[in-house]
Protein backbone atom coordinates (compact mmCIF):
# COMPACT_ATOMS: atom_id res chain seq x y z
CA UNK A 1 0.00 0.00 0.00
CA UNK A 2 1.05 3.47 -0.66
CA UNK A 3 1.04 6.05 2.52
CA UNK A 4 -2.08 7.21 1.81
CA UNK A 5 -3.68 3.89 1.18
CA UNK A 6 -2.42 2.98 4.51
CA UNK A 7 -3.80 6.19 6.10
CA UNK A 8 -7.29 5.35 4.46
CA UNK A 9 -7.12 1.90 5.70
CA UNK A 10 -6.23 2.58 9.21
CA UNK A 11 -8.68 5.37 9.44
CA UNK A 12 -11.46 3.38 8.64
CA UNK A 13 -14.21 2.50 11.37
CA UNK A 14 -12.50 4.88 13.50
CA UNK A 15 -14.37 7.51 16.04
CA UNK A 16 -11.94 9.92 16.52
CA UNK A 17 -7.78 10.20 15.50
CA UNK A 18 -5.94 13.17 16.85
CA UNK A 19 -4.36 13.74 14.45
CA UNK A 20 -4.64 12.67 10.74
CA UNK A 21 -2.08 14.68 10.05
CA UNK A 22 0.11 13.44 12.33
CA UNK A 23 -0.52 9.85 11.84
CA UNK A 24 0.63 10.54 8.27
CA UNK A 25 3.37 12.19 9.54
CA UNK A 26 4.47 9.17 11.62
CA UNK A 27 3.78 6.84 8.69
CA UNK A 28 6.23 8.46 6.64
CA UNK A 29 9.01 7.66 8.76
CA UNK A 30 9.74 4.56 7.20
CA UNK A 31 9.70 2.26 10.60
CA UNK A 32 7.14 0.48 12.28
CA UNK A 33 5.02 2.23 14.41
CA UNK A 34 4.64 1.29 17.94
CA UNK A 35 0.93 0.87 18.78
CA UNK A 36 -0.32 0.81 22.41
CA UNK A 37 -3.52 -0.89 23.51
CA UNK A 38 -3.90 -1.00 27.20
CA UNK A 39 -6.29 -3.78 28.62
CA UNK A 40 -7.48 -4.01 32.68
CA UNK A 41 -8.77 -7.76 33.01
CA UNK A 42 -10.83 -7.09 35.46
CA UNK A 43 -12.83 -10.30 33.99
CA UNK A 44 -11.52 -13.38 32.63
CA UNK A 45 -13.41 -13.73 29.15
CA UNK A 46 -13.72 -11.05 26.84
CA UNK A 47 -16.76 -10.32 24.59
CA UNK A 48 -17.25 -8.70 20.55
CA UNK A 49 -17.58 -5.17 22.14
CA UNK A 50 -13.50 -5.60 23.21
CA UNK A 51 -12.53 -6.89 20.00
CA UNK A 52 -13.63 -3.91 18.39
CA UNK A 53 -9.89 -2.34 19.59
CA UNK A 54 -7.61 -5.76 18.75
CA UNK A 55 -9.00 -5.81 15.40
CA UNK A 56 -7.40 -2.52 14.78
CA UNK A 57 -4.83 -3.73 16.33
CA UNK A 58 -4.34 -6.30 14.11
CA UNK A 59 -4.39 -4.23 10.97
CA UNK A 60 -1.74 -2.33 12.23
CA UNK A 61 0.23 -5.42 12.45
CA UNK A 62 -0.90 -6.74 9.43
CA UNK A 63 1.11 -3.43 8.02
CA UNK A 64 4.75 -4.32 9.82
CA UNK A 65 3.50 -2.14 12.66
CA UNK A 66 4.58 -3.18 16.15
CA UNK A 67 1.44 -4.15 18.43
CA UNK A 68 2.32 -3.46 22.27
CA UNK A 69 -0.58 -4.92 24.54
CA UNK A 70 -0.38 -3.64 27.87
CA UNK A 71 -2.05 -5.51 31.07
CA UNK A 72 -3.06 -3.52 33.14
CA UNK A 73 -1.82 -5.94 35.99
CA UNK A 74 -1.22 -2.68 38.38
CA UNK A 75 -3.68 -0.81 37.28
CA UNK A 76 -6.63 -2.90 36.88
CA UNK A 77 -6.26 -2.88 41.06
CA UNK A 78 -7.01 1.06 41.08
CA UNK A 79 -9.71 -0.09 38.15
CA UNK A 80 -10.53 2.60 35.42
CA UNK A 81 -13.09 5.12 36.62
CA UNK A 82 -14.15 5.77 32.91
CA UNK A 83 -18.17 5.68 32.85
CA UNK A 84 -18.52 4.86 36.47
CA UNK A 85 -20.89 6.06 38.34
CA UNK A 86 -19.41 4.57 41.66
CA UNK A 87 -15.97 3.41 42.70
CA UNK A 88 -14.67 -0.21 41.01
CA UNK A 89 -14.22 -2.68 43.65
CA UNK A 90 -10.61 -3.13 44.18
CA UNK A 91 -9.20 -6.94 43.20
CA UNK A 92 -6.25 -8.53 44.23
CA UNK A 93 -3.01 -9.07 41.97
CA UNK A 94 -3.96 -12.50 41.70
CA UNK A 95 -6.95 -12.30 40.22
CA UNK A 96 -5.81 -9.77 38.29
CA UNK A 97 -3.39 -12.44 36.48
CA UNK A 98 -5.42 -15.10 36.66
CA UNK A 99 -7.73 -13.12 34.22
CA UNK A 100 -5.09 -11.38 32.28
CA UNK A 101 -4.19 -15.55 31.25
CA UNK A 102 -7.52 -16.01 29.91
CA UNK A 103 -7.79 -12.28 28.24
CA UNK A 104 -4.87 -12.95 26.69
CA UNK A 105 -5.30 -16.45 25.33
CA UNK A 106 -8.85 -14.89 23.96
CA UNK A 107 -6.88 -11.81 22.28
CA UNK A 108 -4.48 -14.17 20.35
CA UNK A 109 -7.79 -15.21 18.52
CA UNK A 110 -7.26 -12.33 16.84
CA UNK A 111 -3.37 -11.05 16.77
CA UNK A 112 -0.48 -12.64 16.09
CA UNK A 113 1.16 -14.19 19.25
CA UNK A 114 4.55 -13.61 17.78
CA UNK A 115 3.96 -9.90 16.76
CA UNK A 116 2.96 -8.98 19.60
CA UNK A 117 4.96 -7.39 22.45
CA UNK A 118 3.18 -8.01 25.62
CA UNK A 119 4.37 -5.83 28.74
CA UNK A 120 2.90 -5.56 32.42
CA UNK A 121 2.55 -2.06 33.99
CA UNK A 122 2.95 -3.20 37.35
CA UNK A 123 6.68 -3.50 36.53
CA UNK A 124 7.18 0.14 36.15
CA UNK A 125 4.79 1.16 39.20
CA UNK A 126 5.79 -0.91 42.06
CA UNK A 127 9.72 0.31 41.34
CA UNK A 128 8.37 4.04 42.08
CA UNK A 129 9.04 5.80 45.18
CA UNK A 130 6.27 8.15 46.59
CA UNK A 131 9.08 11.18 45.93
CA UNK A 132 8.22 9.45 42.07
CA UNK A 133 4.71 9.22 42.66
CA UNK A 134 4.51 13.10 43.80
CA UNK A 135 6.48 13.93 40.99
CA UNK A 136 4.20 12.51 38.42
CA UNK A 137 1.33 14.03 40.37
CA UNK A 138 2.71 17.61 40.28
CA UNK A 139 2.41 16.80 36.54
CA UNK A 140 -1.34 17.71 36.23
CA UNK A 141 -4.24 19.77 38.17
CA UNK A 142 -6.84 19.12 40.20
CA UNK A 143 -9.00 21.30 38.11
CA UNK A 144 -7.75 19.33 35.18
CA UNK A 145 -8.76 15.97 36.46
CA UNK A 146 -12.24 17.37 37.56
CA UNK A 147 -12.76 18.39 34.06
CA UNK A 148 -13.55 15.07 33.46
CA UNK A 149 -17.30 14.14 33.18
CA UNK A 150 -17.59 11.39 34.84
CA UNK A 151 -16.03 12.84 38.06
CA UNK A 152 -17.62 15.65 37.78
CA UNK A 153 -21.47 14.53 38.04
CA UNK A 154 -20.74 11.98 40.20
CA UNK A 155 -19.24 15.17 42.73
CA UNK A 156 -22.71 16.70 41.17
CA UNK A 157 -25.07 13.51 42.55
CA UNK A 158 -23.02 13.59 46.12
CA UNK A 159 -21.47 10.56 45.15
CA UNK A 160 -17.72 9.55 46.64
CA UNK A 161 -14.34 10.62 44.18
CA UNK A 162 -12.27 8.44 45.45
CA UNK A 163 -8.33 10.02 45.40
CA UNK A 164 -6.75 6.88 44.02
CA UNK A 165 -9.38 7.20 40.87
CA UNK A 166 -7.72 10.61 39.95
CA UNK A 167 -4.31 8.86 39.49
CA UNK A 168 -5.74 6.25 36.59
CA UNK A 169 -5.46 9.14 33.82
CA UNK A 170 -1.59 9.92 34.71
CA UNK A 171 -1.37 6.16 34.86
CA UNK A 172 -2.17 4.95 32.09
CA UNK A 173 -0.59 8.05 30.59
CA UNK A 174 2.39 6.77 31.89
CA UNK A 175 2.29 3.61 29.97
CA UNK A 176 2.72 5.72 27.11
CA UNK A 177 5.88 7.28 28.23
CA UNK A 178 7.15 4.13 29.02
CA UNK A 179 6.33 1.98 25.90
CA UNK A 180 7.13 5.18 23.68
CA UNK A 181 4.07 4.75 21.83
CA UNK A 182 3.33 6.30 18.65
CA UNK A 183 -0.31 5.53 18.45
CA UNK A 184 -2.93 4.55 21.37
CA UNK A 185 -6.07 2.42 20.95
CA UNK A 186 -9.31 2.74 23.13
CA UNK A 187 -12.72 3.54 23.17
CA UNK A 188 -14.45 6.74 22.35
CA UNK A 189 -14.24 6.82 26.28
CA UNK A 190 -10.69 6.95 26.61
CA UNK A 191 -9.67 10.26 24.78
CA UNK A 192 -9.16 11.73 27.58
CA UNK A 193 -6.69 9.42 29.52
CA UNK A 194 -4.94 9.36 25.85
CA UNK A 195 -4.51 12.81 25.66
CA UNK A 196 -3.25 12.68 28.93
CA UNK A 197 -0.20 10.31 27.78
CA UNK A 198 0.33 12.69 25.03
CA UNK A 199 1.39 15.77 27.22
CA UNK A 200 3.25 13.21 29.61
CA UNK A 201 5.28 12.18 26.19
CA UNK A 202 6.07 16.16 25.05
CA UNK A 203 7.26 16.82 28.47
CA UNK A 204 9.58 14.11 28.43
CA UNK A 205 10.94 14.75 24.63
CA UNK A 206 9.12 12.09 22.65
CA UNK A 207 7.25 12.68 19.62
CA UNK A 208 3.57 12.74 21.28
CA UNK A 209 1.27 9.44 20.08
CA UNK A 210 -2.13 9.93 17.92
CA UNK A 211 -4.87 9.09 19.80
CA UNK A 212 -7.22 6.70 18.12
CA UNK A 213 -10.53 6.38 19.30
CA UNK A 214 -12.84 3.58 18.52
CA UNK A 215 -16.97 3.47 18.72
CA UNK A 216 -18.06 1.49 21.59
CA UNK A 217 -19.80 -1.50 20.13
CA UNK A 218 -24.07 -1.60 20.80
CA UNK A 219 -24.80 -5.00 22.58
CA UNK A 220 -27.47 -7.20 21.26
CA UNK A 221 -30.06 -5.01 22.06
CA UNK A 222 -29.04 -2.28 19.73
CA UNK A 223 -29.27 0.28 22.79
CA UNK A 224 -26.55 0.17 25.65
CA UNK A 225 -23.19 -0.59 24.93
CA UNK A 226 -22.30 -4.07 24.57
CA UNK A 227 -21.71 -5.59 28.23
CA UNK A 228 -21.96 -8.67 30.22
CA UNK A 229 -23.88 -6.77 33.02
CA UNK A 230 -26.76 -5.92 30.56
CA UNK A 231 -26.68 -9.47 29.58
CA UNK A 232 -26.27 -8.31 25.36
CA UNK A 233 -22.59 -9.69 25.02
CA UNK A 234 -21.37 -12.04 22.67
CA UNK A 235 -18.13 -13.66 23.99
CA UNK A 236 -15.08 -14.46 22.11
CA UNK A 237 -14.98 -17.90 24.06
CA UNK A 238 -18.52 -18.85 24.00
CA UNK A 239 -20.09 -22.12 22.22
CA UNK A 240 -20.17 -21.77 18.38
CA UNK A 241 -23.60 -22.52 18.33
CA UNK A 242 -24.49 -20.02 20.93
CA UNK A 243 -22.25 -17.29 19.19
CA UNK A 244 -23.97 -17.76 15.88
CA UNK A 245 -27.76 -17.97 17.74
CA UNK A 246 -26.77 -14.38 19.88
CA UNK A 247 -26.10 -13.00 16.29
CA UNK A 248 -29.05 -13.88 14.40
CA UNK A 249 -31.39 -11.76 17.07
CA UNK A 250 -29.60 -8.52 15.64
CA UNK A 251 -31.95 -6.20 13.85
CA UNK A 252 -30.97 -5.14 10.06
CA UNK A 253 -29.57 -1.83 11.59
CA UNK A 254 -27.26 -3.33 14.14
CA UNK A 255 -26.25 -6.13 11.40
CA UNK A 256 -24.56 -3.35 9.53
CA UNK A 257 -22.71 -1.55 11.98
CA UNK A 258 -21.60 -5.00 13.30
CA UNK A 259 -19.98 -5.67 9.50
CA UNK A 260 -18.64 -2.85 9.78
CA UNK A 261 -17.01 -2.60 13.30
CA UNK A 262 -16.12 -6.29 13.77
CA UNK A 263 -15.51 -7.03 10.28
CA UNK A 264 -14.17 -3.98 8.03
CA UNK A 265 -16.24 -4.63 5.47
CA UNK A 266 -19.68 -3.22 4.43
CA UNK A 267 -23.14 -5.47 3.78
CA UNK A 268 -23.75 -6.40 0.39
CA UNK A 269 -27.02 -4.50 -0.29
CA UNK A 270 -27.80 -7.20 -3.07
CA UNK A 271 -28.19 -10.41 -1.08
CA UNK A 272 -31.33 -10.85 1.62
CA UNK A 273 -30.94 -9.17 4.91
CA UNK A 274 -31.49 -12.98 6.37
CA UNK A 275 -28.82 -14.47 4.36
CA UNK A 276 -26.48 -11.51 5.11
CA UNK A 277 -27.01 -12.01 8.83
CA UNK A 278 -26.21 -15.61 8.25
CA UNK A 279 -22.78 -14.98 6.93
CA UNK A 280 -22.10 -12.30 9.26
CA UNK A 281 -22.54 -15.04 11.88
CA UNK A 282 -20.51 -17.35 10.25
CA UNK A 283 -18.33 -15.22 9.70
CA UNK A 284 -17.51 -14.32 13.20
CA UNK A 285 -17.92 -17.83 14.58
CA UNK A 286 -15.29 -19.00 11.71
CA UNK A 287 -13.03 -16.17 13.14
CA UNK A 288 -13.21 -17.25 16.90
CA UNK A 289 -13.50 -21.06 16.27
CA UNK A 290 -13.52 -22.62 12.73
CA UNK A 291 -15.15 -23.22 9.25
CA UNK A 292 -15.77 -26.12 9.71
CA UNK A 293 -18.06 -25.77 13.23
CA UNK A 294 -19.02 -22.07 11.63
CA UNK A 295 -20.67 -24.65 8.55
CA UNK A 296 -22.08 -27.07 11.18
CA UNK A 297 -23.40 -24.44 13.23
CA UNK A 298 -25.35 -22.63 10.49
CA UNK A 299 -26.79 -25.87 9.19
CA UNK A 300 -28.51 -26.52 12.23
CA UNK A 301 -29.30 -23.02 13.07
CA UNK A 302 -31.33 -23.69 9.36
CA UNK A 303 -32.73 -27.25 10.42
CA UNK A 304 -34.12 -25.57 13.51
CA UNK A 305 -35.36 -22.15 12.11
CA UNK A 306 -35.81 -22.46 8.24
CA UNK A 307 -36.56 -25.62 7.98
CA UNK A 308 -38.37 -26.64 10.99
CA UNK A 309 -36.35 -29.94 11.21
CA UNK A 310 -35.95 -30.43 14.94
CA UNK A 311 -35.25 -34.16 14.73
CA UNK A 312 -31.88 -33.74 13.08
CA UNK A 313 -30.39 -30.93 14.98
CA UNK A 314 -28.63 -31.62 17.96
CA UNK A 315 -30.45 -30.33 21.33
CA UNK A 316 -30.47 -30.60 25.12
CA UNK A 317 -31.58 -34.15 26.21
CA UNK A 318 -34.20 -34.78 29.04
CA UNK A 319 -34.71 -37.44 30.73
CA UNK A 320 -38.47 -38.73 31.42
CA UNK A 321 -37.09 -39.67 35.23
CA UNK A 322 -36.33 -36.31 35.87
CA UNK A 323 -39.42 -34.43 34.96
CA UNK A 324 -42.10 -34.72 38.29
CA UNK A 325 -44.89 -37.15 37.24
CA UNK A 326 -48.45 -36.59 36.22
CA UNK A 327 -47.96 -32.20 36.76
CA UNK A 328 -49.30 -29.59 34.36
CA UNK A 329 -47.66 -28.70 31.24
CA UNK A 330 -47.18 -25.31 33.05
CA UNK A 331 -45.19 -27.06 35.44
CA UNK A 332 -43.17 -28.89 32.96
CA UNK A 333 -42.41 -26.31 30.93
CA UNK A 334 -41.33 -24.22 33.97
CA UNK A 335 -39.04 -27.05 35.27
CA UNK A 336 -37.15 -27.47 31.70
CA UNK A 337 -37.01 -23.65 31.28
CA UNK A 338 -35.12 -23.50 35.00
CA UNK A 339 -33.27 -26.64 34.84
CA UNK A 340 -32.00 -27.10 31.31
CA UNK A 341 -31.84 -23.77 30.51
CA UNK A 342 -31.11 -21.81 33.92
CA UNK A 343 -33.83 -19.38 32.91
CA UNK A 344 -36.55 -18.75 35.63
CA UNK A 345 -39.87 -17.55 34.08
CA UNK A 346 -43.18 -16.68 35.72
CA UNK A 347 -46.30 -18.65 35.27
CA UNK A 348 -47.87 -14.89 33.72
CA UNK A 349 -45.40 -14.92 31.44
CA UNK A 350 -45.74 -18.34 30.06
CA UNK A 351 -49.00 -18.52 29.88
CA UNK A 352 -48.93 -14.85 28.22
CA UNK A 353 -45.87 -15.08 26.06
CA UNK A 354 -45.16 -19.01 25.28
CA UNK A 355 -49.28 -20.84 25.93
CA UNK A 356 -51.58 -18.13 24.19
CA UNK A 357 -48.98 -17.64 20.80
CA UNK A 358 -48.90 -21.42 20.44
CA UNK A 359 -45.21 -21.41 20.91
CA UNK A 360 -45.05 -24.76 23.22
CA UNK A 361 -45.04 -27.64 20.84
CA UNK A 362 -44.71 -31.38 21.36
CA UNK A 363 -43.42 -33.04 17.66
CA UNK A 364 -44.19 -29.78 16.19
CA UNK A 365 -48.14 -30.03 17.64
CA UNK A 366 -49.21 -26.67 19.66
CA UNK A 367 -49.57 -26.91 23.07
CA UNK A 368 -52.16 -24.16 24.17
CA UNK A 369 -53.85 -25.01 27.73
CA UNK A 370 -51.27 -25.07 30.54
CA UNK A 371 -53.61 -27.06 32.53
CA UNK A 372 -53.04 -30.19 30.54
CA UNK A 373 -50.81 -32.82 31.31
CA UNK A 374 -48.23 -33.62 28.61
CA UNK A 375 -48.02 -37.29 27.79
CA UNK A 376 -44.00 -37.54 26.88
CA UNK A 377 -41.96 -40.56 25.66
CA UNK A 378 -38.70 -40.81 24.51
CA UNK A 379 -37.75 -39.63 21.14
CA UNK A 380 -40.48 -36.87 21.77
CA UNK A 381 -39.31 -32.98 21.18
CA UNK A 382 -40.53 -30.31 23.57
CA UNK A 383 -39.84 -26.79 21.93
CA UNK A 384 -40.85 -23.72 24.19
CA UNK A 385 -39.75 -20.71 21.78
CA UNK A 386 -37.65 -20.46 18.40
CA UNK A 387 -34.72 -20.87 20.76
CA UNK A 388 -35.08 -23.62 23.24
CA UNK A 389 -36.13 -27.30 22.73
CA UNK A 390 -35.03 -30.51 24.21
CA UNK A 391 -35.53 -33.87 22.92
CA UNK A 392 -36.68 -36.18 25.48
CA UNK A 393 -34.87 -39.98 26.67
CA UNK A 394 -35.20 -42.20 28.89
């Protein structure tokens, strides 16, 4: 690629870049670029909405660009205040690396393992003396750090700043001085902290690093961003067959923005919006598993939902000992729902959302009254919605 094809290409999908300018700049240097992504695994697993940075990431590997991934193993303990409306609970340095082993493993899904140098804050940070740490401090204003939105309405709402939160900016700012970064990765959240590490860099003679923002990826439910506490994540280690199910219940509007923020590329407008959203989901399931299960995955996801063929896809077994004898179909179906499925649902709600549509089916044969009492044998196929079914044994 020429400089400006580069430029083009690693511009694209992006929120914000301070500068373009600059990044062009830096491009013409003729040597690989060092590119900073900083990561807190405050969890073990990670989910699509974190990819959304690695995948850039990647690309700037895929160029001969140098990929620095930085755990957060000292930071993640002070926990980024970005978004919070209260303070993070503090976790120990053990947990902290316990999940930065999974995060990691999870990442290498998508970089190279060999391209990539990996480097731990906390080796930096517990070497600094508080003269050091008072140093740094003297480095930026209160006024500055209350600037900061997030601070500032939770001081608004007569909710708790905690002093140690005010330190994360110059932290991870740090990083940058220490890595010598050229560019930094994050969310549309981050610009500030990455602004932060640019006027830590000027003041201590390096060329300051473009901040790249990326959008924050809209969970399942096309609303709030995408996060396991909202329950509309899709995670990078999850079942292929639950991956690919979690991204067929996208609308059409959320389908494209997903191409384009997890994928880089843009929906063909010339194929069906169904079979689009089918190779979206293979797609990403080939990406974080395999073609192969991405091609048996989307075969049953067919058999199940196209074609209606229950008795050849592969489903959660039941055995007749286990359901309680002679009780209601409301009953039943409550029992599976809670004990296959770990979903707990309200005898209202089934009756309103699952009995009156005709949505409970034995062998494909509506199941209306809840007062009845199924008569199951083995080989038999309870389906509650378009997403759960069990086949009954034994």
């Amino acid at each position: 690629m020429t400089i400006d094809e580069q430029l083009d290409f690693l511009m694209a999908g992006t929120a914000k870049v301070i500068s373009r300018d600059e990044l062009k700049q830096r491009l013409n240097l003729g040597r690989p670029l060092r590119v900073k992504l900083g990561v807190d695994p405050t969890a073990p697993d990670i989910h699509l909405g974190h990819t959304v940075a690695i995948e850039k990431l990647r690309q700037f590997q895929e160029l001969g660009h140098q990929a620095v991934l930085i755990i957060g193993d000292f930071t993640a303990m002070v926990g980024d205040p970005t978004g919070r409306s209260v303070t993070r609970p503090p976790l120990s340095h053990e947990q902290v690396l316990a999940n930065a082993e999974t995060y990691t493993n999870q990442a290498f899904k998508i970089l190279g393992r060999d391209k990539t140098e990996i480097v731990y804050n906390g080796d930096w940070f517990r070497k600094m003396s508080y003269e050091d740490i008072l140093k740094l401090n003297a480095r930026a204003t209160m006024q500055q750090m209350l600037a900061r939105e997030d601070f500032r309405n939770r001081i608004d709402s007569g909710k708790e700043v905690r002093l140690h939160e005010l330190q994360y900016p110059l932290m991870q700012g740090w990083d940058s001085v220490m890595v010598k970064a050229d560019v930094e990765l994050g969310g549309t959240d981050q610009l500030f902290n990455i602004l932060v590490g640019r006027d830590l860099q000027k003041e201590e003679g390096q060329l300051p690093q473009i901040a790249m923002t990326l959008p924050l990826l809209e969970g399942l439910d096309g609303e709030r961003k995408m996060s396991k506490s909202y329950g509309n994540y899709v995670g990078v280690d999850e079942a292929a067959d639950v991956m690919f199910n979690k991204l067929m219940s996208v609308s059409d509007e959320l389908m494209d923005r997903y191409y384009l923020v997890l994928l880089g590329e843009t929906r063909d407008g010339q194929i069906h919006p169904m079979e689009a959203k089918k190779q979206l989901a293979w797609k990403i399931v080939q990406r974080y598993h395999s073609a192969e299960l991405a091609d048996k995955v989307r075969n049953e996801w067919e058999m199940r939902f196209s074609k209606r063929d229950l008795s050849a896809v592969e489903l959660p077994e039941l055995s007749l000992a286990a359901l309680p004898d002679g009780v209601k179909a409301m009953a039943t179906v409550a029992y599976v729902f809670e004990h296959v499925f770990q979903i707990n649902k309200s005898n209202s709600v089934l009756r309103k959302e699952y009995f009156q549509p005709g949505a409970i089916q034995v062998n494909e044969v509506k199941v209306t009254d809840p007062n009845v009492v199924l008569e199951l044998k083995p080989g038999d196929i309870l389906r509650m919605s378009r997403k759960h079914a069990v086949r009954i044994i034994e």
